[in-house]
Protein backbone atom coordinates (compact mmCIF):
# COMPACT_ATOMS: atom_id res chain seq x y z
CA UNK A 1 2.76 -17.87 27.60
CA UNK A 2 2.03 -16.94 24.09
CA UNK A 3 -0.32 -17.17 21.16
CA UNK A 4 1.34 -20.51 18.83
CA UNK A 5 -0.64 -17.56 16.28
CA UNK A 6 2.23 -14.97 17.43
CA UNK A 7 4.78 -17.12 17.40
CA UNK A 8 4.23 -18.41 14.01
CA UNK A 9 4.15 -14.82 12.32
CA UNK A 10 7.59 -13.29 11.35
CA UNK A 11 8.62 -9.86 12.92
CA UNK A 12 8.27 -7.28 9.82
CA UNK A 13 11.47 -8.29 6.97
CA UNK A 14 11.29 -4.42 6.57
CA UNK A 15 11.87 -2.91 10.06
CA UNK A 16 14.30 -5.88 10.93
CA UNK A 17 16.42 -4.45 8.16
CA UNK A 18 15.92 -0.79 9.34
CA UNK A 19 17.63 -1.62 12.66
CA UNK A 20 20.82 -1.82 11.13
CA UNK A 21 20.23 1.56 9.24
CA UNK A 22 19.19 3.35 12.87
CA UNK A 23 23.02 2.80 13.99
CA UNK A 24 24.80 4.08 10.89
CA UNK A 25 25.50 8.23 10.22
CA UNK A 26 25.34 9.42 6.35
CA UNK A 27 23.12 6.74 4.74
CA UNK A 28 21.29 7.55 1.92
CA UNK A 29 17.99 5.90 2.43
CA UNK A 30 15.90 4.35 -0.42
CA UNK A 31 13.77 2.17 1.42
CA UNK A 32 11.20 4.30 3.41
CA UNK A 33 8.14 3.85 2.48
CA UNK A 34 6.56 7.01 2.42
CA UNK A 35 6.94 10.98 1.07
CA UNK A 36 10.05 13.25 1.83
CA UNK A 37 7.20 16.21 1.92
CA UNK A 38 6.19 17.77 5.13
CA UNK A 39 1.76 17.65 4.94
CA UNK A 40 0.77 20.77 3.03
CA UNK A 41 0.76 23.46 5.35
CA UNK A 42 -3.19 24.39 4.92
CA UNK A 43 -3.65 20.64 5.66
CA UNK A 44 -1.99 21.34 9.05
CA UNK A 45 -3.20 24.61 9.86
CA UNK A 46 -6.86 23.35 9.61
CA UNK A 47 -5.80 20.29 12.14
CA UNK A 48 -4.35 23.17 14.22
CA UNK A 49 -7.21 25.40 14.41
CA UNK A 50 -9.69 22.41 15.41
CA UNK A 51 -7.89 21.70 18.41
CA UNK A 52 -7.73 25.71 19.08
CA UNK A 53 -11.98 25.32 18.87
CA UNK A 54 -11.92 22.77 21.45
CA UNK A 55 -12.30 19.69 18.86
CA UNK A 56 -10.51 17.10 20.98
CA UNK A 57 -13.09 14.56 21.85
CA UNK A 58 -14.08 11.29 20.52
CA UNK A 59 -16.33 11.19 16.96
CA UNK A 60 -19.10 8.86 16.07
CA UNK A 61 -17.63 5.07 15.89
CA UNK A 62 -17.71 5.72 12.22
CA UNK A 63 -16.48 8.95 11.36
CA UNK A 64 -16.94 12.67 11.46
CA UNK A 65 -19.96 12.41 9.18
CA UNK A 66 -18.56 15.58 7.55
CA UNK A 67 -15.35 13.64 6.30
CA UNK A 68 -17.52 10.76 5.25
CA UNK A 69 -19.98 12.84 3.03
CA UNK A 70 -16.92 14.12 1.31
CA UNK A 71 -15.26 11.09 0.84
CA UNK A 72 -18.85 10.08 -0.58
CA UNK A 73 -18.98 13.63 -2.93
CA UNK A 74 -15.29 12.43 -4.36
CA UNK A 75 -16.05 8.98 -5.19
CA UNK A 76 -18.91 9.90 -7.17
CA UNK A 77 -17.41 13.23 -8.61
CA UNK A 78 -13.93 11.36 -9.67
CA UNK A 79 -14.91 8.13 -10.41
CA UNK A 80 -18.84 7.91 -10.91
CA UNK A 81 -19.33 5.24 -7.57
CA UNK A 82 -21.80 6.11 -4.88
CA UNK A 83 -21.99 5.36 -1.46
CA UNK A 84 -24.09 6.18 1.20
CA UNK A 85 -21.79 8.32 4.27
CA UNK A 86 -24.36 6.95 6.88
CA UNK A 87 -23.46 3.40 6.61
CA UNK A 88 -21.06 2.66 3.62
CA UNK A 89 -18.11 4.42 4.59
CA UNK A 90 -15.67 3.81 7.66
CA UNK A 91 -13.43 6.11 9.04
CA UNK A 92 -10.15 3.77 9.85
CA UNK A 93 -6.82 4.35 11.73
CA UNK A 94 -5.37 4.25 8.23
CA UNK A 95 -5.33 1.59 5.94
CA UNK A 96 -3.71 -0.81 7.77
CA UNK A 97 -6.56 -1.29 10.24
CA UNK A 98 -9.10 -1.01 7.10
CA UNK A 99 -7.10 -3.94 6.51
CA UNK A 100 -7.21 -6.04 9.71
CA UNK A 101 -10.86 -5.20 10.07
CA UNK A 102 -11.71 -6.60 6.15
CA UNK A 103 -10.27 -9.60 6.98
CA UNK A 104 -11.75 -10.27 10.55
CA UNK A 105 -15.22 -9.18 9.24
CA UNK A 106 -15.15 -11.71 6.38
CA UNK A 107 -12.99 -14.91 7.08
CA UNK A 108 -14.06 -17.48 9.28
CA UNK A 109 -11.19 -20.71 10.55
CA UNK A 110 -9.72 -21.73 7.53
CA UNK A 111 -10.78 -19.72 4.75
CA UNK A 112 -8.34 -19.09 2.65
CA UNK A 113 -7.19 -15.61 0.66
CA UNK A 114 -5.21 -15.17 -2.50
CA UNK A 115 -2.71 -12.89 -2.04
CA UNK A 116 -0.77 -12.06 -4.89
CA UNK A 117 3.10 -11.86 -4.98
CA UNK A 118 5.30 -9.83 -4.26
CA UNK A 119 3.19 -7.94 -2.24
CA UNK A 120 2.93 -5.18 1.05
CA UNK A 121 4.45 -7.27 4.13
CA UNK A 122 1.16 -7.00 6.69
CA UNK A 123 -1.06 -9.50 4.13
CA UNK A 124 -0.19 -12.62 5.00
CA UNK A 125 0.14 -11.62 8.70
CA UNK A 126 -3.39 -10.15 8.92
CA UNK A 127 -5.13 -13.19 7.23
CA UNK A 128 -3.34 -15.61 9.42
CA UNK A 129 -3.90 -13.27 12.85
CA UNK A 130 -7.86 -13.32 11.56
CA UNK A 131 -7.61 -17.44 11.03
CA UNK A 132 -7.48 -17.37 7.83
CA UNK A 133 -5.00 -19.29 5.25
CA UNK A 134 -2.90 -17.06 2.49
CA UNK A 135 -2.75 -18.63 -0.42
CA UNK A 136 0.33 -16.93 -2.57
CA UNK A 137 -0.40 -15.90 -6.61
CA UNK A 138 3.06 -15.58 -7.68
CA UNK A 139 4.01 -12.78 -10.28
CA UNK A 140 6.84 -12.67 -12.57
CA UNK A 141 9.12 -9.92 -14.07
CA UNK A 142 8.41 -11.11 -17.39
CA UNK A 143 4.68 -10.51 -17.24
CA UNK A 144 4.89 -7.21 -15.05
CA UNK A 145 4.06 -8.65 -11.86
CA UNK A 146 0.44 -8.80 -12.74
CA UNK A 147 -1.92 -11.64 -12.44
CA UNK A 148 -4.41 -13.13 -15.34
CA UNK A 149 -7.87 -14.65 -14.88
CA UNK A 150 -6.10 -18.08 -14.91
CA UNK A 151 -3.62 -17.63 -12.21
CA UNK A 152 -6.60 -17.36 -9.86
CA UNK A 153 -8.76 -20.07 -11.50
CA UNK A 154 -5.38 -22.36 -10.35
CA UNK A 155 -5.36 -21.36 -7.28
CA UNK A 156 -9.12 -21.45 -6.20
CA UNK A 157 -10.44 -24.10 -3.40
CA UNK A 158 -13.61 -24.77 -1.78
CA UNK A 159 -12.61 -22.55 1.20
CA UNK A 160 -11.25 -19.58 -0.93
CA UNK A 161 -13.59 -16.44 0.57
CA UNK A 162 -11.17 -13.42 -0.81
CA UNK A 163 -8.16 -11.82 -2.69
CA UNK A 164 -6.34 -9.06 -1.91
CA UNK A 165 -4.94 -6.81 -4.68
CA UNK A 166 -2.91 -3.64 -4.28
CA UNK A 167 -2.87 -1.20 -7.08
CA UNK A 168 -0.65 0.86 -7.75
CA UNK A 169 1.32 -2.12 -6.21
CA UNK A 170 3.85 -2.11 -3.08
CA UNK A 171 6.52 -2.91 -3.91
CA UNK A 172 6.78 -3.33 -7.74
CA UNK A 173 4.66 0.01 -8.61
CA UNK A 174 2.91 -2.00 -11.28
CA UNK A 175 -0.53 -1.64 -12.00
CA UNK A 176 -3.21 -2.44 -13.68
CA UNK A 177 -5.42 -1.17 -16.97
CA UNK A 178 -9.35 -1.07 -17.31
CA UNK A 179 -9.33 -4.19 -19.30
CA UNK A 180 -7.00 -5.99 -17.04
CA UNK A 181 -9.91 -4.94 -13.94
CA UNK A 182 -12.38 -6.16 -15.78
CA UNK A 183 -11.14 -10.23 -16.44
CA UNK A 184 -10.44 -9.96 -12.87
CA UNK A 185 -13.58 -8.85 -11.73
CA UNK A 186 -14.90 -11.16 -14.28
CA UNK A 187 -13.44 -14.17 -12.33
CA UNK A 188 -14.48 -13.05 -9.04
CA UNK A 189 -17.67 -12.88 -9.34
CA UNK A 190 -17.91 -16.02 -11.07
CA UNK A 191 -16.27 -17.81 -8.24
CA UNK A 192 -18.62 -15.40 -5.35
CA UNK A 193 -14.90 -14.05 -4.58
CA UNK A 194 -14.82 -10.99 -2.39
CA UNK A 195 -12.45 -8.48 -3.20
CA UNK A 196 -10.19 -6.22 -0.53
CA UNK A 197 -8.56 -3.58 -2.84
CA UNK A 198 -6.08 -1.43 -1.43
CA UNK A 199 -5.93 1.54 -3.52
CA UNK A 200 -3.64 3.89 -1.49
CA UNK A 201 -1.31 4.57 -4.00
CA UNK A 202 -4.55 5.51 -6.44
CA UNK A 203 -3.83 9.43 -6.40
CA UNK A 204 -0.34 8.36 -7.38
CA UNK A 205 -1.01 6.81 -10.94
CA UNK A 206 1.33 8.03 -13.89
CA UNK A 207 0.29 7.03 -17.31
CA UNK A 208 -2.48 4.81 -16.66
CA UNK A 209 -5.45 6.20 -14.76
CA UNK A 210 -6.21 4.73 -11.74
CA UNK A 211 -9.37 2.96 -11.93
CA UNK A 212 -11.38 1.29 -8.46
CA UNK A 213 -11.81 -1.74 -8.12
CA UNK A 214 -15.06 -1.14 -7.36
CA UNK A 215 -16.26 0.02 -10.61
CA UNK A 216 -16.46 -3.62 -11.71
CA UNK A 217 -17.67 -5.58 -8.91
CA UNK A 218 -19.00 -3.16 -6.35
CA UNK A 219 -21.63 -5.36 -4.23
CA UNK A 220 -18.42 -7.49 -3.38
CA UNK A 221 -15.36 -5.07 -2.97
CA UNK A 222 -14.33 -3.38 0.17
CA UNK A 223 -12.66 -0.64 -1.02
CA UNK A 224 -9.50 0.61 1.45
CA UNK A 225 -7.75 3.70 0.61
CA UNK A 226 -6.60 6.94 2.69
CA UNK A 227 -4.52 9.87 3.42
CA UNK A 228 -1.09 8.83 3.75
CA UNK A 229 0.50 8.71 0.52
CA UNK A 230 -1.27 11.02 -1.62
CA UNK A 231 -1.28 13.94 0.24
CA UNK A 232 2.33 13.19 2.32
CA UNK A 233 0.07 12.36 5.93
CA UNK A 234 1.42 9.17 6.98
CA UNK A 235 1.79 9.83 11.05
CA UNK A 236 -1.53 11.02 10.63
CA UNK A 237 -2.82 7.56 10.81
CA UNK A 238 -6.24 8.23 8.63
CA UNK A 239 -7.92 5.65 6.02
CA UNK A 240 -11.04 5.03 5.31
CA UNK A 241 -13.15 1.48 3.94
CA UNK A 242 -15.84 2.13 1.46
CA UNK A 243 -18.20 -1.06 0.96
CA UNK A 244 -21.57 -2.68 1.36
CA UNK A 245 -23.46 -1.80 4.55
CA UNK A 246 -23.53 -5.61 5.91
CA UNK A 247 -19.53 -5.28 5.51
CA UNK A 248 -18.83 -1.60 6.64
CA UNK A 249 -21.08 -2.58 9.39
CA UNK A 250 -19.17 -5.56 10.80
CA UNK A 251 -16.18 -3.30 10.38
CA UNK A 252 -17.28 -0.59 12.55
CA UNK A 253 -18.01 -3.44 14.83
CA UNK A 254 -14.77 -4.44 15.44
CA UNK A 255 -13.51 -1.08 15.24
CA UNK A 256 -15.64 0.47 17.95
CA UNK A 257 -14.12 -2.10 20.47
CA UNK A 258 -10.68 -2.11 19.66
CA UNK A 259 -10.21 1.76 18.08
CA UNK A 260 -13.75 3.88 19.48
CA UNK A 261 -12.38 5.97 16.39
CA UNK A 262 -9.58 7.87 14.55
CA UNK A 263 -8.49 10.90 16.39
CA UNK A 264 -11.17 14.07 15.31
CA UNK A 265 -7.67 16.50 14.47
CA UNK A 266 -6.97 14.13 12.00
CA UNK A 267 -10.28 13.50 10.36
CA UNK A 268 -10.42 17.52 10.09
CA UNK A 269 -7.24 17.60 8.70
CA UNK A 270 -8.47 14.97 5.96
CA UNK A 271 -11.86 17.14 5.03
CA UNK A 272 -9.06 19.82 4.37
CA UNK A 273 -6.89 17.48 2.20
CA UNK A 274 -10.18 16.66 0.06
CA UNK A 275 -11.26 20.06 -0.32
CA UNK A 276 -7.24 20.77 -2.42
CA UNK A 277 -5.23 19.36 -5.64
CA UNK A 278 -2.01 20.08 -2.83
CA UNK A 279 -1.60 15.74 -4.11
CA UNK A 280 -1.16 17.01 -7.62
CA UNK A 281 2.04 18.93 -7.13
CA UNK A 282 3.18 15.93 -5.30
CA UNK A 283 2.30 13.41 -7.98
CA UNK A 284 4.26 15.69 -10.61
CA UNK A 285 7.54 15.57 -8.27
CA UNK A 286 7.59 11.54 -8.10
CA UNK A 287 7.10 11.31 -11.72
CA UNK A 288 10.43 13.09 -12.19
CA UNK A 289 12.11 11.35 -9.68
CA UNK A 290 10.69 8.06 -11.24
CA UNK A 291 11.94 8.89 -14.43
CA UNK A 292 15.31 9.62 -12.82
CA UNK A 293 15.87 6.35 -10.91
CA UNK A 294 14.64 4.00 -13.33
CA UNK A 295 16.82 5.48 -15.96
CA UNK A 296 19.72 4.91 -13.17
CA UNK A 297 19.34 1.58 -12.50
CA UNK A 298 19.11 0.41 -16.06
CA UNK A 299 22.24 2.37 -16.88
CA UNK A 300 24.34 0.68 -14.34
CA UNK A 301 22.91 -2.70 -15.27
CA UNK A 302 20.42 -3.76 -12.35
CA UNK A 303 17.01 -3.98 -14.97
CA UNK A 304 14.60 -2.42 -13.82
CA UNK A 305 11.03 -1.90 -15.12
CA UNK A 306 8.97 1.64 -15.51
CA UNK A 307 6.56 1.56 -12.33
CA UNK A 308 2.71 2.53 -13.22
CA UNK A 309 2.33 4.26 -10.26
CA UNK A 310 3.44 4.64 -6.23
CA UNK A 311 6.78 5.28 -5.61
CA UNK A 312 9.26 2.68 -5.43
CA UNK A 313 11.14 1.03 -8.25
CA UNK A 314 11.87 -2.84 -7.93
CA UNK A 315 15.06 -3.30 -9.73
CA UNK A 316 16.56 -6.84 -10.81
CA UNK A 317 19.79 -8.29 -8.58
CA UNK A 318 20.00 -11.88 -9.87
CA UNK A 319 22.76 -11.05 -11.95
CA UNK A 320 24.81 -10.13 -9.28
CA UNK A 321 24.57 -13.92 -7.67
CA UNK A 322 24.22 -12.37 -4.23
CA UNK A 323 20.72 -13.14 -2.36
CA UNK A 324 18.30 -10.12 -1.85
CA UNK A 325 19.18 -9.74 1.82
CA UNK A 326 23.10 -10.08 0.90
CA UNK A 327 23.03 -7.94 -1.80
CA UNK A 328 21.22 -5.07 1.00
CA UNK A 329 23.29 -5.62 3.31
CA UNK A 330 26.83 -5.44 1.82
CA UNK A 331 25.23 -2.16 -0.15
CA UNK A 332 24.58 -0.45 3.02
CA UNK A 333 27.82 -1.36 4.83
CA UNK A 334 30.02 -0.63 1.45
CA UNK A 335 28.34 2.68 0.17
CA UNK A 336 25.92 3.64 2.65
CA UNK A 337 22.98 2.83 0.72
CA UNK A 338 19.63 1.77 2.19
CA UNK A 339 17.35 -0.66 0.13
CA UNK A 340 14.97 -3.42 1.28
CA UNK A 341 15.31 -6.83 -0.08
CA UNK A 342 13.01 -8.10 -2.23
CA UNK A 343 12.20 -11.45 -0.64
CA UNK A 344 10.83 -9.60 2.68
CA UNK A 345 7.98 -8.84 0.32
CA UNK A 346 7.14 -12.94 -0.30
CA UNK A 347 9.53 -15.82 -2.01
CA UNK A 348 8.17 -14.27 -5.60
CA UNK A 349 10.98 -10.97 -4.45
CA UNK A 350 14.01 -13.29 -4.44
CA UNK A 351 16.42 -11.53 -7.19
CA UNK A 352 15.02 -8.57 -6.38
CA UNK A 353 15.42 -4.74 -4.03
CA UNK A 354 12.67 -2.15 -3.06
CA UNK A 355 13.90 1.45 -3.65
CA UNK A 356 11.78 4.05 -2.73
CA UNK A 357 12.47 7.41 -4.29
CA UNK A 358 10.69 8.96 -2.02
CA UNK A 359 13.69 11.17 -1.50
CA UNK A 360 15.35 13.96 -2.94
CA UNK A 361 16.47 13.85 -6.90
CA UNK A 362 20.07 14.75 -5.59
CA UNK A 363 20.46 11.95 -2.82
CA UNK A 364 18.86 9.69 -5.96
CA UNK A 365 21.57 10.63 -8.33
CA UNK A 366 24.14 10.21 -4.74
CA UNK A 367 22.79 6.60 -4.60
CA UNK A 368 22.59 5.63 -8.28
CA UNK A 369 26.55 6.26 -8.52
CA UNK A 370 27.09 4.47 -5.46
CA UNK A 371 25.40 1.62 -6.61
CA UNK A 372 27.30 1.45 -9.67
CA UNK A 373 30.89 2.00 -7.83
CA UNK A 374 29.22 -0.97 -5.11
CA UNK A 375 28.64 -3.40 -8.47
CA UNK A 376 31.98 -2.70 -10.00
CA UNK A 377 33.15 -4.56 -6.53
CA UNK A 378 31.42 -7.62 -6.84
């Protein structure tokens, strides 16, 4: 009775984990994937007072074509890009659907997208629910989990349409400097290579400023960012898709069937996000907390290396001879502690956890001592 597409595609390595964690009191969890911070309250009381006005209907297809103008204004203020509200910029369900609709809008049967590894768990699934064919970049600890020029040049085909980057990354938190953009883009347009760039974590850069994707190779990048992270409005469900009009088009095509549009509460609550720095007193928190668990991990001996951005740290197991999902598991069961295994983020995880530290800096310091008193057992 169902799809042999369905049936093919793994349930999510994350929220298979996260079953076990629903039935156990006292965990301290490291492995949810978004901030401890309720949405700033003006955020929330601007959501509130549209619904008091009566704003509860559907929106254009598109967007409130408020939200999309200022999306447009902070493009071009931050980062010197322009594009045009009325038909460059898509209002999406958050990123996620930005994501499914850049992939149905560009891939025909067979086409096949690099995907560099490790990398956010909905990729591979999206490009192979659209028809598509992933083709995997690995990355390496050694080199920062970053790709070169050459590691696509390998990998290209006569069917390869698109890559998919993600920057600051899920789940490593590397990312990636102007010069390092540039080769890339460099490639890509050599090889007529579009570009989906999922910049979600951008407002969450440390040390190296975040830089789109777009700046480089703008007629061929749909650019997917949102809400969610930055300014701590995940169950909000709001993204948005900047790009050329033929793409954003086709996108709003599928979207209009399938979505109409994202609720209008939480489109107003995003015009008030964009018109605050509320993300700034976020960003500040996270570095500390970065700081802290990185510092942690390297004490007790799982090596660890200083994430660019986001907020997750991707610490090394291997030394502990226990496989990614054994080493979670036995963690949570021992000392209550809640990590994701590496290897549900692609093969290139093996050897490898996700710990989000997304949490508070005393449950961090709670888990770090765990950990060690957990490796002293092994």
């Amino acid at each position: 009775m169902l799809s042999k597409r369905i049936l093919e595609i793994p349930a999510s390595g994350i929220r298979k984990f996260f079953d076990l964690i629903s039935r156990m009191p006292d965990v301290i969890s490291l492995g949810v994937g978004e901030p401890d911070f309720p949405t700033p309250w003006h955020i929330r009381e601007n959501a509130l007072y549209s619904i008091e006005k009566g704003f509860t209907t559907y929106t254009s297809n598109a967007g409130l074509l408020s939200l999309r103008e200022k999306i447009s204004q902070m493009v071009y203020s931050k980062y010197n890009l322009s594009y045009d509200p009325k038909n460059e910029v898509l209002i999406t369900v958050g990123v996620s659907e930005g994501l499914d609709l850049a992939v149905r809008a560009i891939l025909d049967l067979d086409d096949e997208v690099l995907i560099p590894e490790p990398s956010y768990v909905s990729y591979k699934p999206c490009v192979l629910l659209a028809g598509g064919k992933p083709v995997v970049i690995p990355t390496k600890f050694s080199n920062k989990f970053k790709i070169k020029p050459d590691d696509i040049k390998e990998r290209l085909s006569s069917r390869t349409k698109a890559i998919i980057l993600c920057y600051p990354n899920n789940p490593t938190g590397m990312t990636y400097t102007k010069d390092e953009l540039s080769s890339i883009a460099d490639v890509c347009k050599e090889n007529d290579i579009m570009v989906i760039s999922d910049e979600i974590y951008g407002l969450l850069s440390y040390e190296i400023e975040h830089i789109p994707f777009s700046t480089f190779l703008k007629e061929k990048t749909i650019w997917l960012s949102g809400f969610s992270k930055g300014y701590a409005m995940t169950g909000w469900r709001l993204g948005y898709a900047l790009g050329p009009e033929e793409i954003i088009s086709a996108m709003c095509k599928i979207h209009q069937y399938i979505i109409l549009c994202a609720p209008i509460m939480s489109q107003y609550a995003g015009l008030s996000a964009l018109n605050s720095n509320s993300f700034i007193e976020i960003k500040d928190e996270f570095l500390r907390r970065r700081n802290l668990i990185v510092s942690g991990l390297n004490s007790i001996g799982m090596p660890c290396l200083m994430p660019d951005g986001a907020f997750y740290a991707f610490p090394s197991i291997e030394k502990t001879g226990l496989s990614s999902y054994d080493f979670a598991e036995k963690l949570l069961l021992s000392e209550k502690v809640a990590v994701v295994p590496g290897n549900v983020f692609g093969d290139c995880g093996r050897g490898f956890i996700r710990c989000s530290y997304a949490t508070s800096v005393e449950k961090i310091e709670k888990a770090i001592e765990r950990m060690a008193s957990f490796l002293k057992k092994i």
